[in-house]
Protein backbone atom coordinates (compact mmCIF):
# COMPACT_ATOMS: atom_id res chain seq x y z
CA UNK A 1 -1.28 39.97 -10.66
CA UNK A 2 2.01 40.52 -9.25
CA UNK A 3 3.43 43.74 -11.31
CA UNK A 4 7.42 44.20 -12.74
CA UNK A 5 9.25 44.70 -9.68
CA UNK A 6 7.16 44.62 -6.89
CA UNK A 7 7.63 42.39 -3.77
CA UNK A 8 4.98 39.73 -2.73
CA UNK A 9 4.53 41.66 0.37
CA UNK A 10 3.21 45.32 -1.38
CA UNK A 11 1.65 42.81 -3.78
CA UNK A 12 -0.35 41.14 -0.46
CA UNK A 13 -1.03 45.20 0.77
CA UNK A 14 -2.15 46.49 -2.40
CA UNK A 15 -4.79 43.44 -2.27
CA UNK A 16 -5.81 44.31 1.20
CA UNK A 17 -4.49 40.79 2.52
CA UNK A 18 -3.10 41.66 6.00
CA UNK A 19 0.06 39.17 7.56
CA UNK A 20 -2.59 37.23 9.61
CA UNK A 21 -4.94 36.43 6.67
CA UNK A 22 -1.83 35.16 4.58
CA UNK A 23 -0.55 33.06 7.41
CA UNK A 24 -3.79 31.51 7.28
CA UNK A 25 -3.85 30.90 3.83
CA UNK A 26 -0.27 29.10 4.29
CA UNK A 27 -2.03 27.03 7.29
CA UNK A 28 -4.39 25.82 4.95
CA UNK A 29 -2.62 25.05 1.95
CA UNK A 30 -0.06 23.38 3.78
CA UNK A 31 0.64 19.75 3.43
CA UNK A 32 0.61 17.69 6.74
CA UNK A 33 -2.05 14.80 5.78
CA UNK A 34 -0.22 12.53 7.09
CA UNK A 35 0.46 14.07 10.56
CA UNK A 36 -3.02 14.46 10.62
CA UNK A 37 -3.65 10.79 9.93
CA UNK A 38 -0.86 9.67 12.94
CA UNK A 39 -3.11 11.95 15.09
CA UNK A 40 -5.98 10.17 14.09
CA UNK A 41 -4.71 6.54 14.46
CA UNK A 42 -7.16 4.96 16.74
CA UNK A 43 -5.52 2.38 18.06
CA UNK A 44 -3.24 2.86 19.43
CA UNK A 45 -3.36 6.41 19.70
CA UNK A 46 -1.37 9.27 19.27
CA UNK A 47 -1.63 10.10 22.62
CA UNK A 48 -0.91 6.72 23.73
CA UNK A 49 2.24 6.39 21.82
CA UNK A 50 3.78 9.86 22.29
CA UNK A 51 3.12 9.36 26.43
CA UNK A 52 3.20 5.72 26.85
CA UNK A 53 5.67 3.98 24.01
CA UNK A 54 7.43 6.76 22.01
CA UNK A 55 10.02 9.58 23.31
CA UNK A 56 8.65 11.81 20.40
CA UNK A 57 10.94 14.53 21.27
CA UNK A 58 10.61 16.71 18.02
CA UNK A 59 7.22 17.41 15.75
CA UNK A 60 6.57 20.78 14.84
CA UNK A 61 2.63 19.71 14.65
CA UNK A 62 2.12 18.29 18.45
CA UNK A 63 4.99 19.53 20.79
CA UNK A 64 4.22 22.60 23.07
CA UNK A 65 7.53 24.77 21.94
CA UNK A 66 7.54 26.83 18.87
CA UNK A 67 10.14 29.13 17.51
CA UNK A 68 13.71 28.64 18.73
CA UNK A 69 12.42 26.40 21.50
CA UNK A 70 11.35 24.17 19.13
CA UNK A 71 14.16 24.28 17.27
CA UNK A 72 16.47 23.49 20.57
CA UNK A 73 14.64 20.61 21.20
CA UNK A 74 15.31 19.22 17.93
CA UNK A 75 19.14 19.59 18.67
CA UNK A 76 19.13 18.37 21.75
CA UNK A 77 17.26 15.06 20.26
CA UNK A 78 20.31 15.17 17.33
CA UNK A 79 23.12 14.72 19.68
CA UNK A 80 21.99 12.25 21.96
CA UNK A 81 22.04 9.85 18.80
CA UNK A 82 19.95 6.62 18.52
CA UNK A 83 16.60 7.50 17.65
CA UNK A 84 14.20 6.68 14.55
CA UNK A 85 13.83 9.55 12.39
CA UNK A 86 10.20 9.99 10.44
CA UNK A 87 10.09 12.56 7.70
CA UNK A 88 6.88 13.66 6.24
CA UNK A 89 6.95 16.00 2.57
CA UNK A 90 9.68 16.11 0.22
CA UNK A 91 12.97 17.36 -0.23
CA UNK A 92 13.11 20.69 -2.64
CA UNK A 93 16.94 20.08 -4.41
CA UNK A 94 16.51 23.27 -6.76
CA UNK A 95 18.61 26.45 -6.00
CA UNK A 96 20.59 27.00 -2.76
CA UNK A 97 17.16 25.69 -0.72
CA UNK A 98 14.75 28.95 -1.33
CA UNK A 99 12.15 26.74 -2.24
CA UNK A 100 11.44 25.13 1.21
CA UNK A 101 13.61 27.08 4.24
CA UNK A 102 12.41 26.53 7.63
CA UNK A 103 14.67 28.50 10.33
CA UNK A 104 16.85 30.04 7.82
CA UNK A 105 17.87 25.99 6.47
CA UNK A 106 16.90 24.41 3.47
CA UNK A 107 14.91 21.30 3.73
CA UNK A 108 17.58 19.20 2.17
CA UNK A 109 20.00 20.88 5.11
CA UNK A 110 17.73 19.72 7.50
CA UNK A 111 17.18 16.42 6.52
CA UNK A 112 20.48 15.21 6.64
CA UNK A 113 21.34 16.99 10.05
CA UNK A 114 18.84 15.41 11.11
CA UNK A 115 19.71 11.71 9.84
CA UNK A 116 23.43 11.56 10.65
CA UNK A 117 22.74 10.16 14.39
CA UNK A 118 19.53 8.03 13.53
CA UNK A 119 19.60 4.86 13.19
CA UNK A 120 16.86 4.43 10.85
CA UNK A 121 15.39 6.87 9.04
CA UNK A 122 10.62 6.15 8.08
CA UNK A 123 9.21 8.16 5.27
CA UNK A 124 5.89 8.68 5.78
CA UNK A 125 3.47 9.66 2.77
CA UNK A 126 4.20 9.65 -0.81
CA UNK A 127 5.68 13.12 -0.68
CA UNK A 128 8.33 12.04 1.54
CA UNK A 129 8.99 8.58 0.04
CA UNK A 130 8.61 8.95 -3.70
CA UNK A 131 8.24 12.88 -4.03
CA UNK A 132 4.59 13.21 -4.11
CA UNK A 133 2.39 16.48 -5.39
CA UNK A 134 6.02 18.97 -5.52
CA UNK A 135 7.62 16.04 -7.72
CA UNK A 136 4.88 16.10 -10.73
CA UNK A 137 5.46 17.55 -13.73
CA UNK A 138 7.47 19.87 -14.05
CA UNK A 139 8.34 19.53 -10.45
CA UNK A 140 9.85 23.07 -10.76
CA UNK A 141 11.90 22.56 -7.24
CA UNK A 142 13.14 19.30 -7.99
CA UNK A 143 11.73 17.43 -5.18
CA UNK A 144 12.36 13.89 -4.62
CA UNK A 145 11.95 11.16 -2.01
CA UNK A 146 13.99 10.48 1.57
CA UNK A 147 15.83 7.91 0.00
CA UNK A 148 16.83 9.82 -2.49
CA UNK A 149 18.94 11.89 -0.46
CA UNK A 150 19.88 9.59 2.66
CA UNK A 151 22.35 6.92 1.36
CA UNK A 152 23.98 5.98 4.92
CA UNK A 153 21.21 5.04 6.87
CA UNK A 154 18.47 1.94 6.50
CA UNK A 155 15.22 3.98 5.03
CA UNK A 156 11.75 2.61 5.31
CA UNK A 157 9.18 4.03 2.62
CA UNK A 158 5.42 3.76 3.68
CA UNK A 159 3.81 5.82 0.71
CA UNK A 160 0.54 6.72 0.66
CA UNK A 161 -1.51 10.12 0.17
CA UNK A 162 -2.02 10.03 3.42
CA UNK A 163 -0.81 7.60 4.85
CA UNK A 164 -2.44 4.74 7.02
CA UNK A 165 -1.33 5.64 10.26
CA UNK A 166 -2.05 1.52 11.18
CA UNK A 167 1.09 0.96 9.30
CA UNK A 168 2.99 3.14 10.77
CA UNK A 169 2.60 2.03 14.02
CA UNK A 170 3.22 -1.12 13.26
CA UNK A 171 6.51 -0.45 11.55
CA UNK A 172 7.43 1.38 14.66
CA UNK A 173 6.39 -1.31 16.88
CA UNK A 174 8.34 -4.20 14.71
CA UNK A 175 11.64 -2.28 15.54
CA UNK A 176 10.76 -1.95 19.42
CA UNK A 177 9.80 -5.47 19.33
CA UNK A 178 12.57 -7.53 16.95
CA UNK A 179 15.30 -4.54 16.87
CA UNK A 180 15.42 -4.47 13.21
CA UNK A 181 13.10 -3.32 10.32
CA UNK A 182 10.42 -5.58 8.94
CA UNK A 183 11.08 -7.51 5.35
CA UNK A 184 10.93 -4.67 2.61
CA UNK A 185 10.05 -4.42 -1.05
CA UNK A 186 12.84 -3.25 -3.98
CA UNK A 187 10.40 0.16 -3.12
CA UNK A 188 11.45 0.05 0.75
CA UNK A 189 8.53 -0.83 1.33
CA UNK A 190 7.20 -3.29 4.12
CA UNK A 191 5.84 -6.16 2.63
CA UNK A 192 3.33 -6.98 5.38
CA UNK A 193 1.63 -3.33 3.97
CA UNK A 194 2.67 -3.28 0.84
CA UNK A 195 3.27 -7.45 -0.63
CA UNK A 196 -0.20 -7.87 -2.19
CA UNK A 197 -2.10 -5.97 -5.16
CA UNK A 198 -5.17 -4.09 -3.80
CA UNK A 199 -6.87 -5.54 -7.03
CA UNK A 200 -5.94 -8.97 -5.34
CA UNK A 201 -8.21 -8.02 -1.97
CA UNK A 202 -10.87 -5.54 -3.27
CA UNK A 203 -14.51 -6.56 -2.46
CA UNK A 204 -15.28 -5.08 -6.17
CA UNK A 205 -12.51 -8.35 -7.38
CA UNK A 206 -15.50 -10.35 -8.71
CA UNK A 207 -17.72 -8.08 -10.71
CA UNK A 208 -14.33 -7.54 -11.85
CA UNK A 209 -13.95 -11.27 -13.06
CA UNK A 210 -17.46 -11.35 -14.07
CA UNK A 211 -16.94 -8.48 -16.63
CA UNK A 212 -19.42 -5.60 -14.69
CA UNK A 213 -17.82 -2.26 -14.45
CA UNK A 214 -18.95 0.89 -13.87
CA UNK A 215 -18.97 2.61 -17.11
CA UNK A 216 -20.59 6.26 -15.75
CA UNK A 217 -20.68 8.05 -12.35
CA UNK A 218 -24.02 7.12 -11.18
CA UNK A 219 -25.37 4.10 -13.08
CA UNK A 220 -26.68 1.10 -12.14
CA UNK A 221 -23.40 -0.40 -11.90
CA UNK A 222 -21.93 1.98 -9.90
CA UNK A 223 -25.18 1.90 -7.57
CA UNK A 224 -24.87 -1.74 -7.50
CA UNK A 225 -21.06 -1.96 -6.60
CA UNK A 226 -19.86 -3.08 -9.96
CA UNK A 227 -15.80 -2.83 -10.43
CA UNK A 228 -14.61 0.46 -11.18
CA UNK A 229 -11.46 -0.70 -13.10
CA UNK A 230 -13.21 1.07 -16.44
CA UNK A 231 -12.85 4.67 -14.32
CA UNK A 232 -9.52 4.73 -13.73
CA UNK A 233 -9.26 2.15 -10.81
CA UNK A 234 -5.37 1.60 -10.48
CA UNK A 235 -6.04 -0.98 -7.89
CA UNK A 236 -4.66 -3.46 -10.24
CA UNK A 237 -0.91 -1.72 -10.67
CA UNK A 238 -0.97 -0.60 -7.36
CA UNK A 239 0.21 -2.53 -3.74
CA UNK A 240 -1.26 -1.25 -1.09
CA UNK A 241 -3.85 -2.64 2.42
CA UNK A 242 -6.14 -0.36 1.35
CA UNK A 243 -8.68 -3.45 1.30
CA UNK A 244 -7.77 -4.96 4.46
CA UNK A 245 -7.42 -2.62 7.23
CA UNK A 246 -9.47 0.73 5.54
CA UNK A 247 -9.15 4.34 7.05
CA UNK A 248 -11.25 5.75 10.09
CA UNK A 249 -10.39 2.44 12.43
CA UNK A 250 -11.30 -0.09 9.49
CA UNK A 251 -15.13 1.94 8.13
CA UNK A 252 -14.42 2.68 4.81
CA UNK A 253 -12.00 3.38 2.08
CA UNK A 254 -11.95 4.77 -1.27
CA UNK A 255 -13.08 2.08 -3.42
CA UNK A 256 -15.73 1.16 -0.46
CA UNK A 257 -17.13 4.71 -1.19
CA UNK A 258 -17.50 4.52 -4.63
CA UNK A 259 -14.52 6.06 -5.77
CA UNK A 260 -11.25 4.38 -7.85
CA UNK A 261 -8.04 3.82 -6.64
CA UNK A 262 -5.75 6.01 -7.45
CA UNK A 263 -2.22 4.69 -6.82
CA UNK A 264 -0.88 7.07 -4.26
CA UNK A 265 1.35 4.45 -3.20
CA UNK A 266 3.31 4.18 -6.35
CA UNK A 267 5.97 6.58 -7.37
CA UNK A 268 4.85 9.22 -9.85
CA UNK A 269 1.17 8.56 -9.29
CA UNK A 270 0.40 12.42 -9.49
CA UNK A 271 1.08 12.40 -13.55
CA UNK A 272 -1.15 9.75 -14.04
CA UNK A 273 -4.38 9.77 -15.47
CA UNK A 274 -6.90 9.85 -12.87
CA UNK A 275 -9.75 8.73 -14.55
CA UNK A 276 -8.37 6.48 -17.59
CA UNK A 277 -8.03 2.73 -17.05
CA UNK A 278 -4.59 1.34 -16.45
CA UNK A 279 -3.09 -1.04 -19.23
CA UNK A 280 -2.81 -4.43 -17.71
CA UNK A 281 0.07 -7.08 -18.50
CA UNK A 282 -0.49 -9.81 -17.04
CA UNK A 283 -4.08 -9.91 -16.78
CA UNK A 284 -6.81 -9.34 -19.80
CA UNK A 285 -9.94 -7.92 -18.52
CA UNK A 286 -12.60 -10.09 -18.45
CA UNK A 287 -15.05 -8.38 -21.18
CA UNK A 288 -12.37 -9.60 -24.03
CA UNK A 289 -12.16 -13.30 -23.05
CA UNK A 290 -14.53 -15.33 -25.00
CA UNK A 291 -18.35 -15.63 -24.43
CA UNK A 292 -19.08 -18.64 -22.47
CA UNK A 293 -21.69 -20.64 -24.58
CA UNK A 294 -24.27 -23.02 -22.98
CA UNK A 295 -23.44 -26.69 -23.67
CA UNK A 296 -25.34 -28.21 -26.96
CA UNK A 297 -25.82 -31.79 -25.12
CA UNK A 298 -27.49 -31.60 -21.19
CA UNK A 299 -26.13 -33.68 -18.55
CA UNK A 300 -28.79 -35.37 -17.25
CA UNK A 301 -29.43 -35.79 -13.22
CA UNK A 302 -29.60 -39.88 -14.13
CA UNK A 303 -26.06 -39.70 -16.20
CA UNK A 304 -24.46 -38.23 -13.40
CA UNK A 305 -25.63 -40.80 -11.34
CA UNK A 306 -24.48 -44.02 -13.44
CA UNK A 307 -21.43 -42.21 -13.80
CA UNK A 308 -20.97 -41.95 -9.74
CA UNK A 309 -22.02 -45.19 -9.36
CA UNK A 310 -19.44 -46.77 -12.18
CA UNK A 311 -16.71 -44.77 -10.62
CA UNK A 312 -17.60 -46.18 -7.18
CA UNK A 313 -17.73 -49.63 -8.24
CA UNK A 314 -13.92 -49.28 -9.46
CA UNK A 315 -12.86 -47.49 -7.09
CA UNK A 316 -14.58 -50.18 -4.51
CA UNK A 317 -12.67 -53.26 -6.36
CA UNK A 318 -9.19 -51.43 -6.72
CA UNK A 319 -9.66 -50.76 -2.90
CA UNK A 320 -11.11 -54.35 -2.12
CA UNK A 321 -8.01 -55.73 -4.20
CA UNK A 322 -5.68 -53.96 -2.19
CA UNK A 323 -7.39 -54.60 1.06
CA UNK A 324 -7.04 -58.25 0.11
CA UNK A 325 -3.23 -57.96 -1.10
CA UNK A 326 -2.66 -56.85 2.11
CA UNK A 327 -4.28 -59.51 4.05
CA UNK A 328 -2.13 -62.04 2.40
CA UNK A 329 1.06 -60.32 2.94
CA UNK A 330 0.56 -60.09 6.18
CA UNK A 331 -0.39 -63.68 6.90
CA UNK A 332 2.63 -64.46 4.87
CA UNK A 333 0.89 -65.59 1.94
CA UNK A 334 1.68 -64.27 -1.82
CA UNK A 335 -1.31 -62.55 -3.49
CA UNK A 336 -2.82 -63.95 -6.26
CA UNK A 337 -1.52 -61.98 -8.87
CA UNK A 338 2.26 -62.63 -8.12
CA UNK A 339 1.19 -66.50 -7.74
CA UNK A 340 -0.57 -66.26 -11.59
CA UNK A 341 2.55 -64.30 -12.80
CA UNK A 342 5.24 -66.78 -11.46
CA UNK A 343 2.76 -69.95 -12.58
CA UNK A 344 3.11 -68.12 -16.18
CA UNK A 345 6.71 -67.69 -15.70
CA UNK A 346 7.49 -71.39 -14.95
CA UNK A 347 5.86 -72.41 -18.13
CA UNK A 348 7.78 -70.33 -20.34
């Protein structure tokens, strides 16, 4: 425990933690998931888009200079103007930026240096686009989102914990291609990631519908595949691909692997309850519609039959009617019926 008035650092000595072991606890601890995940994309990837498609002329994670190198390069990037600036991790607001300084400038600082010449600015993760992990109660720095800061500049959100690197790239590659940014949500979202429910494509949808959940890690529902809406699946408040294009080039993702959604695309997903179900408005879940109870009177095989056959005998004499109405119209002869009905007419 860190005593009245001593420093972290004679706290670290007096521990017997040198300055390389506590560098590699920061390593470790640090949040780049979604760095990790761009690196990771398989197709394309990384390497193909940093050498073949992207200038990527600043990321502290993959470029070759470090220290004030790095930090040049980064400049140099800033004042030629006209590039697409992704942020990954959230902005600390708290204080005069002592809660996340990198080169002697608080993250905030940073941030917007490093907007003004962009032209469009991606967040990338749920840290960076809605706050993420620093933002949950009682988000002590005051971290929020990109877009919470940037006000000047077209922001993109693609949340996520981390995020799917697929759609990413293919934000990227809709502004190369079309010059603008694809159609967004009233999140910033893109709508071709983020339009549809992930309750709407999960392969768990119909045990869902059928009323089988998973009411205990392990059971025969769970072994069996059964909807895990009952464990705290938020699938069903949540928007997200998830169920479309997976992690790990399209193998698996959570729900696949037996584990619930839980919302990391949504803001504020980090207070929620992991485990307790979600409270659904517009759908009921199935297990408190009412029981569907066998019919008292059978349909019989011969029924159905008779029945088929009735309905094809009308529908054979409406359509031999009409065949014959139009015979007689086109040889320039009335039908029958209009000959009756004017016949009936002339009497009266």
């Amino acid at each position: 425990m860190l005593r009245l008035g001593e420093s972290v650092q004679e706290f670290l000595a007096r521990e017997g933690m040198s300055r390389r072991d506590f560098l590699k606890f920061c390593s470790v601890m640090a949040c780049a998931g979604c760095s990790e995940a761009f690196l990771r994309s398989p197709s394309p990837t990384a390497a193909e888009l940093v050498l073949d498609v992207l200038s990527v002329d600043y990321h502290e994670t993959i470029m070759a200079p470090s220290g004030f190198q790095a930090e040049k390069s980064k400049e140099d990037a800033i004042a030629a103007g006209g590039y697409v600036l992704v942020v990954e991790g959230s902005i600390s607001t708290a204080g005069v930026g002592e809660y996340c300084c990198v080169a002697g400038k608080s993250s905030r600082y940073i941030l917007e240096e490093a907007a003004k010449n962009a032209v469009a600015v991606i967040a990338i993760g749920n840290c960076a686009t809605f706050g993420g992990v620093p933002a949950a109660n009682p988000n002590p720095t005051r971290a929020v989102g990109v877009w919470d800061i940037v006000k000047d500049k077209p922001v993109v959100n693609i949340p996520g914990c981390p995020i799917n690197p697929a759609n990413l790239t293919a934000t990227v590659v809709h502004f190369l291609t079309y010059g603008s940014l694809p159609a967004m949500d009233q999140l910033n979202r893109p709508l071709f990631a983020f339009g549809r429910r992930i309750h709407d494509n999960c392969e768990r949808r119909g045990h869902f519908d059928a009323g089988e959940f998973v009411l205990e890690w392990g059971d025969d529902g769970h072994r069996a595949g059964w909807c895990l809406y009952k464990m705290g699946c938020k699938g069903p408040t949540s928007y997200h691909n998830c169920p479309t294009i997976r992690f790990n080039d399209g193998v698996n993702w959570p729900i696949g692997a037996g584990h619930p959604c839980i919302g990391c695309s949504e803001p504020g997903f980090w207070d929620w309850e992991v485990y307790q179900p979600v409270t659904l408005n517009e759908v009921t879940p199935p297990t408190t519609y009412p029981s569907v109870e066998k019919p008292v009177r059978e349909i019989s095989p011969t029924s159905i039959a008779i029945s088929g056959t009735a309905v094809g005998a009308v529908a054979g004499a409406a359509g031999a009617f009409a065949y014959s109405a139009l015979t007689k119209r086109s040889s320039h002869t009335k039908p029958e019926v209009e000959e009756i009905e004017s016949e009936e007419s002339a009497e009266h």
